[in-house]
Protein backbone atom coordinates (compact mmCIF):
# COMPACT_ATOMS: atom_id res chain seq x y z
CA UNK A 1 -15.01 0.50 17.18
CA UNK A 2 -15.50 4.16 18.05
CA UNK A 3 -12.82 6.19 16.45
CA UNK A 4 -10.60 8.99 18.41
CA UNK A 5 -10.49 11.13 15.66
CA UNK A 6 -13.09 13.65 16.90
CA UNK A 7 -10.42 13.99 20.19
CA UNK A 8 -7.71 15.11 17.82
CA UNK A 9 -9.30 18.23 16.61
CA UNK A 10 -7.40 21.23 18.11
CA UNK A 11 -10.27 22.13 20.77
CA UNK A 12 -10.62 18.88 21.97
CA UNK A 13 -6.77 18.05 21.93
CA UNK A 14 -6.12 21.12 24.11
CA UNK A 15 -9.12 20.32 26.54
CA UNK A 16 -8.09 16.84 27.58
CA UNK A 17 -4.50 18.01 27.73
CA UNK A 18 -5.33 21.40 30.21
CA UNK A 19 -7.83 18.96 32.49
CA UNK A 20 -5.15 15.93 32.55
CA UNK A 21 -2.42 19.29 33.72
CA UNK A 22 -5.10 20.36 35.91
CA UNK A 23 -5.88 16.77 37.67
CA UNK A 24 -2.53 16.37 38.11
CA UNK A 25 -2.24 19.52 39.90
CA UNK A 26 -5.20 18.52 42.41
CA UNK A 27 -3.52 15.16 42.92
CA UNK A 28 -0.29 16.60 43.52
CA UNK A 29 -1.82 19.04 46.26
CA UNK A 30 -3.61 15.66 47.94
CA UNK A 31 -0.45 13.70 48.04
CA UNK A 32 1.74 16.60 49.34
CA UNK A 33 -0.76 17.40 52.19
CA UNK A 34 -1.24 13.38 52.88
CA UNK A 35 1.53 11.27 52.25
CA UNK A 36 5.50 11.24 53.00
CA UNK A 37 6.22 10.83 49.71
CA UNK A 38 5.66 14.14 48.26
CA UNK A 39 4.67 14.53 44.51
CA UNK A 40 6.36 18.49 44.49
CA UNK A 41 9.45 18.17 43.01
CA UNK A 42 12.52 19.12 45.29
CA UNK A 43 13.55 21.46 42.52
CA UNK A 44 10.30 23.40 42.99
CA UNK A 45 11.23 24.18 46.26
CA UNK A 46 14.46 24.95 45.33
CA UNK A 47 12.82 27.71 42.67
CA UNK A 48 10.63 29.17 45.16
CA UNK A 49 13.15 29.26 48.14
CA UNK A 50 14.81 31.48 45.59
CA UNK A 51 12.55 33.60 44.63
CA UNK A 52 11.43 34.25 48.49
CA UNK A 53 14.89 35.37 48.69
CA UNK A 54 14.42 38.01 45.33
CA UNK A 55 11.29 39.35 47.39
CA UNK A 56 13.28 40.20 50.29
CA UNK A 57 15.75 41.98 48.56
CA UNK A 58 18.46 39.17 48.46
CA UNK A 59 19.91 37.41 45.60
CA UNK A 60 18.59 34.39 44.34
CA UNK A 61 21.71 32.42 45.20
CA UNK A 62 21.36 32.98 48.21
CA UNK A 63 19.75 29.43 48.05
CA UNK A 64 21.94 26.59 48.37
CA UNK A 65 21.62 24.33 45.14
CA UNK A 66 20.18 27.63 43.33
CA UNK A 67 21.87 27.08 39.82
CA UNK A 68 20.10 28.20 37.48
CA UNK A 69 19.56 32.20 35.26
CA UNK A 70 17.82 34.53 37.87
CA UNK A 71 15.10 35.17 35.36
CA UNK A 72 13.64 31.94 36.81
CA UNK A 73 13.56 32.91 39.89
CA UNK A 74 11.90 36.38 39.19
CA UNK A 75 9.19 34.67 36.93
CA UNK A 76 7.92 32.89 39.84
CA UNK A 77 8.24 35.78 41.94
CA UNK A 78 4.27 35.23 43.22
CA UNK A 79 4.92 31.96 44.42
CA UNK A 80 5.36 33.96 47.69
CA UNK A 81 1.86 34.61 47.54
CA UNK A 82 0.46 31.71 45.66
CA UNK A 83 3.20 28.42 46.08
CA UNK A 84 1.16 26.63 42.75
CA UNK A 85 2.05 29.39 40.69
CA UNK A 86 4.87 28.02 38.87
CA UNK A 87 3.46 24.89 38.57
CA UNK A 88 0.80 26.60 36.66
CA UNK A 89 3.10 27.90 34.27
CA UNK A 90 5.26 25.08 33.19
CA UNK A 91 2.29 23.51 32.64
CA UNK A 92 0.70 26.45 30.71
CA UNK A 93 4.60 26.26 29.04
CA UNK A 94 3.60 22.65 27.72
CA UNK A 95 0.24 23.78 26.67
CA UNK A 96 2.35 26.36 24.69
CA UNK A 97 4.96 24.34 23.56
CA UNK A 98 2.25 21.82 21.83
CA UNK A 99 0.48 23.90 20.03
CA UNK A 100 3.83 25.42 18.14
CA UNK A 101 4.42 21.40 17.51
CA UNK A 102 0.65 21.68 16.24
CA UNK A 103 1.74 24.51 13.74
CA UNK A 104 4.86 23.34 12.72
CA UNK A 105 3.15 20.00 11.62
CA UNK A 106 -0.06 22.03 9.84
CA UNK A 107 2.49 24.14 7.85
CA UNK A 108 4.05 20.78 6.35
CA UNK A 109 0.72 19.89 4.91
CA UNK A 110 -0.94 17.18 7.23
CA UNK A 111 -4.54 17.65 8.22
CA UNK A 112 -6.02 19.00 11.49
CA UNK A 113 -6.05 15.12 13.09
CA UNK A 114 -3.41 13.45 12.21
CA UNK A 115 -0.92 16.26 13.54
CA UNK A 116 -3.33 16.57 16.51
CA UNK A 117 -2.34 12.62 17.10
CA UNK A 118 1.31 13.45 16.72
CA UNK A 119 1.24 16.22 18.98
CA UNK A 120 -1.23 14.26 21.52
CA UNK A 121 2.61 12.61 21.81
CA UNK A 122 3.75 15.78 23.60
CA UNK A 123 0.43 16.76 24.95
CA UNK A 124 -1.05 13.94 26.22
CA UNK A 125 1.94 12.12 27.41
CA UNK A 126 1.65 11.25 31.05
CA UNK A 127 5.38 11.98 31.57
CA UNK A 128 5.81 15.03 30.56
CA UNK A 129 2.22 16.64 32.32
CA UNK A 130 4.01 14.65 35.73
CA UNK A 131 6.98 16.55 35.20
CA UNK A 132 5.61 19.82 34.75
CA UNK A 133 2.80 19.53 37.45
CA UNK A 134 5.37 18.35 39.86
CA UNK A 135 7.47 21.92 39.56
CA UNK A 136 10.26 20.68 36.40
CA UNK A 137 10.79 23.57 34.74
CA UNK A 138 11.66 21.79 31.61
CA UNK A 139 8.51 22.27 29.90
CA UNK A 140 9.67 26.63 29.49
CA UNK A 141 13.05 24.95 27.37
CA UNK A 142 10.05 23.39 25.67
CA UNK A 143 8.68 26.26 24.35
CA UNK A 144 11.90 27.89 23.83
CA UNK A 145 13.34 25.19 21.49
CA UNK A 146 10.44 24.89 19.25
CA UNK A 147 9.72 28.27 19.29
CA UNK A 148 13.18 28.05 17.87
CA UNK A 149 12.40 25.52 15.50
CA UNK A 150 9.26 27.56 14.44
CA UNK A 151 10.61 30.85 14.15
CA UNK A 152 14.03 29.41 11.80
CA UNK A 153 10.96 27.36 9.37
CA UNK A 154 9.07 30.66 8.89
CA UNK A 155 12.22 31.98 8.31
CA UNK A 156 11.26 34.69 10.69
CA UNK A 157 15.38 35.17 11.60
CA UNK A 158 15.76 37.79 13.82
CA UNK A 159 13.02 35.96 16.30
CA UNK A 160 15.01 32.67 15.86
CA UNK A 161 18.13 34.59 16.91
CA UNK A 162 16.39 36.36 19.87
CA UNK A 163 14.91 33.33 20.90
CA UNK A 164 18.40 30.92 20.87
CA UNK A 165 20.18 33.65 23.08
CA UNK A 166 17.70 33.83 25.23
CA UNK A 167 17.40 29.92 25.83
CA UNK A 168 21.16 29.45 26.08
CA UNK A 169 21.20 32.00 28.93
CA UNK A 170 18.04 30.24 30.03
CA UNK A 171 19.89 26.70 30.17
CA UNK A 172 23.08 26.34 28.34
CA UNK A 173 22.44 23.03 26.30
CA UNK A 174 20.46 24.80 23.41
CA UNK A 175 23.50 26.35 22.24
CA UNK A 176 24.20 22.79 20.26
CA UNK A 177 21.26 24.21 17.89
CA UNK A 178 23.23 27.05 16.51
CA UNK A 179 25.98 25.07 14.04
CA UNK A 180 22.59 23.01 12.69
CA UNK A 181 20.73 26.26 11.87
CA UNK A 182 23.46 27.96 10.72
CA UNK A 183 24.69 24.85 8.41
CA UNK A 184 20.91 24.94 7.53
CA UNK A 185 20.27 28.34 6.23
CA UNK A 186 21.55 28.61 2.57
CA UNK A 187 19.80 30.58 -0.28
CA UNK A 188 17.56 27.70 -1.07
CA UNK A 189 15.77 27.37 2.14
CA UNK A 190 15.62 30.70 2.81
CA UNK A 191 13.17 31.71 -0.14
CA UNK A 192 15.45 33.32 -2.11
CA UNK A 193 16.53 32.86 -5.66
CA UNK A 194 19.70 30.96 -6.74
CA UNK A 195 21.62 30.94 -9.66
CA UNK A 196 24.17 28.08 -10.81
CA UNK A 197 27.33 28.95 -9.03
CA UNK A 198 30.62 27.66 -10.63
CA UNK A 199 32.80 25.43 -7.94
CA UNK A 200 34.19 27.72 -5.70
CA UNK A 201 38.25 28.04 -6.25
CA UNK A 202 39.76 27.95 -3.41
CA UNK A 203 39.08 28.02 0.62
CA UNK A 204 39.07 31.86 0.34
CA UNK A 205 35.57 31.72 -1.67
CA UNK A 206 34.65 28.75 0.45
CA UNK A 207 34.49 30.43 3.24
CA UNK A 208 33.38 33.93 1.82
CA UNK A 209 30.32 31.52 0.56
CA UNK A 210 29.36 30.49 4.05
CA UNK A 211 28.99 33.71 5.66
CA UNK A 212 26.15 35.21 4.41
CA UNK A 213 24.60 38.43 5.58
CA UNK A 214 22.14 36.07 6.82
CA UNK A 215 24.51 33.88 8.64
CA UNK A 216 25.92 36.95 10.19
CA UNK A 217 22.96 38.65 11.16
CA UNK A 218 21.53 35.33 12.73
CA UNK A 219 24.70 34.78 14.82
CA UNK A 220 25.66 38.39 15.78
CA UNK A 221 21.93 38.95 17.22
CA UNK A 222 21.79 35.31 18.92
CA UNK A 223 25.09 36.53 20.93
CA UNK A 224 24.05 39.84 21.73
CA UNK A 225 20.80 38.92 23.15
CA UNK A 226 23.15 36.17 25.26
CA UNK A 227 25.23 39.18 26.15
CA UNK A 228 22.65 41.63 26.77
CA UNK A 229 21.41 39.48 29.47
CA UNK A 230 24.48 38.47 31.09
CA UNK A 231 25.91 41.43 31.62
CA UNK A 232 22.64 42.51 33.22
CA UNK A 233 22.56 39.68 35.88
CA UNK A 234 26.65 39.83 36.52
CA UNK A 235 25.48 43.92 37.05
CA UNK A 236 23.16 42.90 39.99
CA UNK A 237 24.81 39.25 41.24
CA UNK A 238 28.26 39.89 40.31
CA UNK A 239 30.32 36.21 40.44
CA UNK A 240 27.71 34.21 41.99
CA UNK A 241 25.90 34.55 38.93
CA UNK A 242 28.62 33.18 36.71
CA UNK A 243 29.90 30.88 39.03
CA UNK A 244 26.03 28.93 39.65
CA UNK A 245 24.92 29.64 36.27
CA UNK A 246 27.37 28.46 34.28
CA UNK A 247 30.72 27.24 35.86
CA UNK A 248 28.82 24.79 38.10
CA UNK A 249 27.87 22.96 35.17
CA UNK A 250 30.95 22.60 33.80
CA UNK A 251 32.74 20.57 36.98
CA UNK A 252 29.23 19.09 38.44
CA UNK A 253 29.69 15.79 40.07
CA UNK A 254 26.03 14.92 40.40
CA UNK A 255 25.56 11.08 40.77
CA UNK A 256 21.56 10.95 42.64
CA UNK A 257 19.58 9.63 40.21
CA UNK A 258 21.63 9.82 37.21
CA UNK A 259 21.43 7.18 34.45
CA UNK A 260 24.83 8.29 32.59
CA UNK A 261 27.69 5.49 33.07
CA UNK A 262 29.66 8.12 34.48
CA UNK A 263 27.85 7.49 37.59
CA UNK A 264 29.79 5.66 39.77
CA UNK A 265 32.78 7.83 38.77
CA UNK A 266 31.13 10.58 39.59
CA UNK A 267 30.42 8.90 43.09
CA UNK A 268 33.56 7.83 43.92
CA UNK A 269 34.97 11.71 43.00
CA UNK A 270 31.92 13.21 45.25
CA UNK A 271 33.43 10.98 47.77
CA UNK A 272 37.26 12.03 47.83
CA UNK A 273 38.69 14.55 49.50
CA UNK A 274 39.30 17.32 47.69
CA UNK A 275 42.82 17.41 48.71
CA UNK A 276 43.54 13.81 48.10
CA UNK A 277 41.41 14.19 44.38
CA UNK A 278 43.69 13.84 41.08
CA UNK A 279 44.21 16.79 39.04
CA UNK A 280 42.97 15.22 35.96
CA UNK A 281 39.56 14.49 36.88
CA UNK A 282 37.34 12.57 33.69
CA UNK A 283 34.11 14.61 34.52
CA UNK A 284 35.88 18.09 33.44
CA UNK A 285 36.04 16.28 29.49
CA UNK A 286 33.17 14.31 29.40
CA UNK A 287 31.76 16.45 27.35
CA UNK A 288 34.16 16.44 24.35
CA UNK A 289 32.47 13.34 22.91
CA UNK A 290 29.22 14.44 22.81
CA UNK A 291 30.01 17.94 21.65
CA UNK A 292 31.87 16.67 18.63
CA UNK A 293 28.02 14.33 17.94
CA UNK A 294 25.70 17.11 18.87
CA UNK A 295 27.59 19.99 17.33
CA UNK A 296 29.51 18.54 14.68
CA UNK A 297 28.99 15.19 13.40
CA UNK A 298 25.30 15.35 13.22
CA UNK A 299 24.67 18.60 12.03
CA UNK A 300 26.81 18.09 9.06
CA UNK A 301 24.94 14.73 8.53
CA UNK A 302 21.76 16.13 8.71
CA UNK A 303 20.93 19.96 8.93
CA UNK A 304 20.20 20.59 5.37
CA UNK A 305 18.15 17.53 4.82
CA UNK A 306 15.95 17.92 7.78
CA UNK A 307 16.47 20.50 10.60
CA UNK A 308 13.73 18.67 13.32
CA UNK A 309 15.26 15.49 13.19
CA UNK A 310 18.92 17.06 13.38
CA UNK A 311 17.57 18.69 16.06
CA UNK A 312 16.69 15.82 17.70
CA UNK A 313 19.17 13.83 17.53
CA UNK A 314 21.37 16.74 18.52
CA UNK A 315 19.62 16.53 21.93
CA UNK A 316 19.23 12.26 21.92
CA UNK A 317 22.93 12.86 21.00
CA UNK A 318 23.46 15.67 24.41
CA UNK A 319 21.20 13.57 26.93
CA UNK A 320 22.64 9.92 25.93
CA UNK A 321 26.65 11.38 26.31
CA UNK A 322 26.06 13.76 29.31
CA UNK A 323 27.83 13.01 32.48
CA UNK A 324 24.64 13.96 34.37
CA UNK A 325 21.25 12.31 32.51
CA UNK A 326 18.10 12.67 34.40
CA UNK A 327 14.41 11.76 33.54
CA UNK A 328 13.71 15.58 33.37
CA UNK A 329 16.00 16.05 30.36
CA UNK A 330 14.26 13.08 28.42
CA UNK A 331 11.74 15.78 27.67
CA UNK A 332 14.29 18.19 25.70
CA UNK A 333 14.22 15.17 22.59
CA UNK A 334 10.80 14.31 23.49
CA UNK A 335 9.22 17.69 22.36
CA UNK A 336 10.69 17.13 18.83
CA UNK A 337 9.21 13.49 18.67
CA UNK A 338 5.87 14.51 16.94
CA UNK A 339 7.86 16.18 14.15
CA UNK A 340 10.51 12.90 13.62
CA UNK A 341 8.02 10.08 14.18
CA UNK A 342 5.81 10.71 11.22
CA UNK A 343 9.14 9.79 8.95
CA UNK A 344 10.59 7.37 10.66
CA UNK A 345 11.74 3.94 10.45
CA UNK A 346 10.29 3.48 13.75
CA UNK A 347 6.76 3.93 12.44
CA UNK A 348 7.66 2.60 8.79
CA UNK A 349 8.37 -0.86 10.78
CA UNK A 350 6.58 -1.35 13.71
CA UNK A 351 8.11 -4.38 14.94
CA UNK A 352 11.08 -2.11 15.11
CA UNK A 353 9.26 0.56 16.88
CA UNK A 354 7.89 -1.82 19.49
CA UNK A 355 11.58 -3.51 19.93
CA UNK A 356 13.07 0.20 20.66
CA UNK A 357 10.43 1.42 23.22
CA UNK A 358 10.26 -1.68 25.31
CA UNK A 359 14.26 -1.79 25.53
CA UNK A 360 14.19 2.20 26.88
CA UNK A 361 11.40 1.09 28.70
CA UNK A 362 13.26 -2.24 30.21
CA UNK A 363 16.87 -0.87 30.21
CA UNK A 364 15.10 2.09 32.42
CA UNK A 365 13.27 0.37 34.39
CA UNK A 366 16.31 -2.13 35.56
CA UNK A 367 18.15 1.16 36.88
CA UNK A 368 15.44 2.11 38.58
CA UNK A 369 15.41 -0.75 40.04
CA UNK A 370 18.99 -0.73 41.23
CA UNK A 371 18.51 2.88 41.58
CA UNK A 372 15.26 1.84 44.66
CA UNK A 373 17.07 -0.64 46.31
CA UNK A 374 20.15 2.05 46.88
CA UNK A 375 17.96 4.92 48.12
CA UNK A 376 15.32 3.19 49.75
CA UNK A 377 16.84 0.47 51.39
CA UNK A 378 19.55 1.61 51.89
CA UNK A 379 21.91 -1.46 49.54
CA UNK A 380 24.90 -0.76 48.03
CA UNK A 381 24.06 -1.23 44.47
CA UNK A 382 26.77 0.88 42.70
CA UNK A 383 28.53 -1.99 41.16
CA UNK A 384 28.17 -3.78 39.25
CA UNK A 385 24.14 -3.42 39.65
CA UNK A 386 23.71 0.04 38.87
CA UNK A 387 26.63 0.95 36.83
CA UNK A 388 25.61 -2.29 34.45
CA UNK A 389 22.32 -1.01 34.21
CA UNK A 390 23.45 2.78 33.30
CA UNK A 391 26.35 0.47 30.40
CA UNK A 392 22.41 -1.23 29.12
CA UNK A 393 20.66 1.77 28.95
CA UNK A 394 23.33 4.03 27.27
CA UNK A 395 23.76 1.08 24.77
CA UNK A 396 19.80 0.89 24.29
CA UNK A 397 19.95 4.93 23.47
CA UNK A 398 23.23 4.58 21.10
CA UNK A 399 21.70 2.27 19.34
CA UNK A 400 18.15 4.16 19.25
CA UNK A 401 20.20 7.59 18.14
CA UNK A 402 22.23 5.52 15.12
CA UNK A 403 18.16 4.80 13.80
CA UNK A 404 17.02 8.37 14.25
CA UNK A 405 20.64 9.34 12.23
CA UNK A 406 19.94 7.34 9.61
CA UNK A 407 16.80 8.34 9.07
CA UNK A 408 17.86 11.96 9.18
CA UNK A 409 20.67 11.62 6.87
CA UNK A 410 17.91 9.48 4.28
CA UNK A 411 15.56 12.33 3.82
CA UNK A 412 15.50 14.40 0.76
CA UNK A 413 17.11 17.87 0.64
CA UNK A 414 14.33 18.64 -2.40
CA UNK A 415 11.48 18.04 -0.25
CA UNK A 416 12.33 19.60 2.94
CA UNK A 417 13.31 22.92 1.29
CA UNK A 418 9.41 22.68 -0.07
CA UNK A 419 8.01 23.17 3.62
CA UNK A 420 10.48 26.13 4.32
CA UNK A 421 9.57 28.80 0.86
CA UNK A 422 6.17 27.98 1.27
């Protein structure tokens, strides 16, 4: 049996991942130009509507359903000319984004194929090339989050910090990636020396422990740079920029294709009057639970033993508990798959491995089906069809984040400090 080893090799990897971008991008032109059904995502046109608007001297929000940093919209800026401009970038982005996976795997000691074959997970996947070739900018928070991850392993801190205040103004989420990296970076892992410290006294020293210079620095720079470019798009958009950057998100009652069981909630609130709607309203605190997983819980549990997989279950942790939970945010735990999977219990025991990706598989592919019959033909599947299949596929992800937990909290502290003072 001819072996696929020779395909794994960085030039080859990259190759079949920019000509499976690039057929996609043909395709995509084909089925736009021949078929109802168009393979441009709606968001694309959303991006470039805006940016149409930047080039005529208007504001970006001047687009209805605009909600998102107007650095997007002014990166795409010659879509006016060219309209598959930004689809060439996000998938350029996911280009990018692999080969910083590619890196980060090299520097913990694996050879050239085997962390091509991990990273052929993020580069090869059909999913996320789709996604990107379709207009999803998700593939840029790509590169920004393991740039992240990158820059914090080479301990190269100031880039780290840059990099995290730039992302959160990019998309909000990554800010659950700050308590991990700051819980992460003590002495040890930072390449410096230690001495044996006697048990600190009281909560005074505790806490004069924790804040290190480095700690500090990290933080303070990370929250400038978020400042910095805040206050320069509230300079030139004023409210709207707050209020569709960030607010928005905050209140959003999205419930079109949305696989969180808040769904039907979220319907039936789209669907009141806003008069008649109570003033506690659930969607305003569904994010208390998973903000005390994703920035709490699971960075304590796992940070110092290994940052990628507290990253990633950080984000599992964000997606599975967010009151909104499309396919397009499946790809911000995806990227850090290559970097889990070669430790996991889901490789370690296959049978395992198989059982957890045919139940997200199944449990997805039952809303969908629900999900089809309510926007195609037009049947009321909300309950108990749908919402029972949003209950089956949270349950399928809670169980699938309690594996990638464990395995998190049973690495060993010794050996991941060895990949981070090399």
């Amino acid at each position: 049996m001819p072996s696929i080893t020779p395909f794994l090799r960085t030039t080859p990897l990259f190759t079949i991942s920019l000509f499976l971008r690039l057929a996609l991008l043909f395709y995509g032109l084909y089925q736009d130009a021949h078929s109802a059904l168009k393979y441009t995502d709606i968001d694309y046109l959303v991006f470039t509507d805006a940016s149409r608007f930047v080039a005529q001297g208007s504001s970006p929000y001047a687009r209805d359903t605009y909600r998102y940093t107007p650095l997007l919209a002014w990166l795409l800026l010659p879509t006016v000319k060219f309209s598959a401009f930004g689809k060439l970038v996000f998938a350029a982005a996911d280009l990018l984004a692999g080969w910083l996976i590619l890196r980060v795997l090299r520097r913990r000691g694996m050879d050239e194929a085997t962390a091509g074959g991990f990273s052929a997970l993020w580069l090869w996947n059909p999913m996320v090339a789709t996604i990107s070739t379709r207009g999803s900018s998700e593939g840029l928070l790509g590169v920004l989050t393991m740039g992240l991850l990158w820059a914090v392993e080479r301990r190269k801190l100031s880039l780290a910090a840059i990099i995290l205040g730039l992302s959160v103004h990019f998309k909000i989420y990554p800010f659950i990636y700050a308590p991990a990296i700051v819980w992460w970076m003590d002495d040890a892992r930072l390449g410096k020396e230690t001495k044996a410290a006697a048990r600190p006294s009281s909560y005074k020293e505790v806490v004069s422990n924790f804040f290190t210079p480095d700690r500090l620095k990290f933080g303070l720079l990370s929250l400038i740079t978020f400042m910095i470019l805040n206050l320069i798009m509230f300079s030139i958009y004023e409210t709207p920029f707050l209020v569709h950057t960030y607010f928005h998100h905050v209140t959003r009652i999205d419930h079109r294709h949305n696989f969180s069981p808040y769904n039907v909630l979220l319907y039936l609130t789209s669907a009141t009057p806003a008069d008649a709607a109570p003033s506690f309203r659930i969607e305003s605190f569904a994010f208390l639970p998973q903000l005390l997983l994703s920035c709490v819980l699971i960075p304590l549990s796992i940070a110092k033993r290994d940052l990628a997989t507290a990253m990633m279950a950080q984000t599992f942790a964000f997606v599975t508990f967010n009151k909104v939970c499309t396919s397009q945010y499946f790809l911000w735990y995806m990227i850090f798959l290559p970097l889990y999977l070669p430790n996991s219990s889901f490789l370690r025991n296959p049978k395992l491995g198989i059982s957890a990706l045919l139940l997200w598989v199944v449990s997805q592919a039952a809303w969908l089906q629900q999900g089809y019959q309510l926007e195609f033909l037009g049947i009321s599947t909300f309950f108990p069809g749908l919402w029972l299949a949003s209950v089956g596929f949270f349950l399928v992800n809670c169980w699938i984040l309690g594996v990638i937990i464990s395995d998190g909290a049973a690495q060993s502290t010794r050996s991941t400090i060895k990949f981070h003072v090399e």
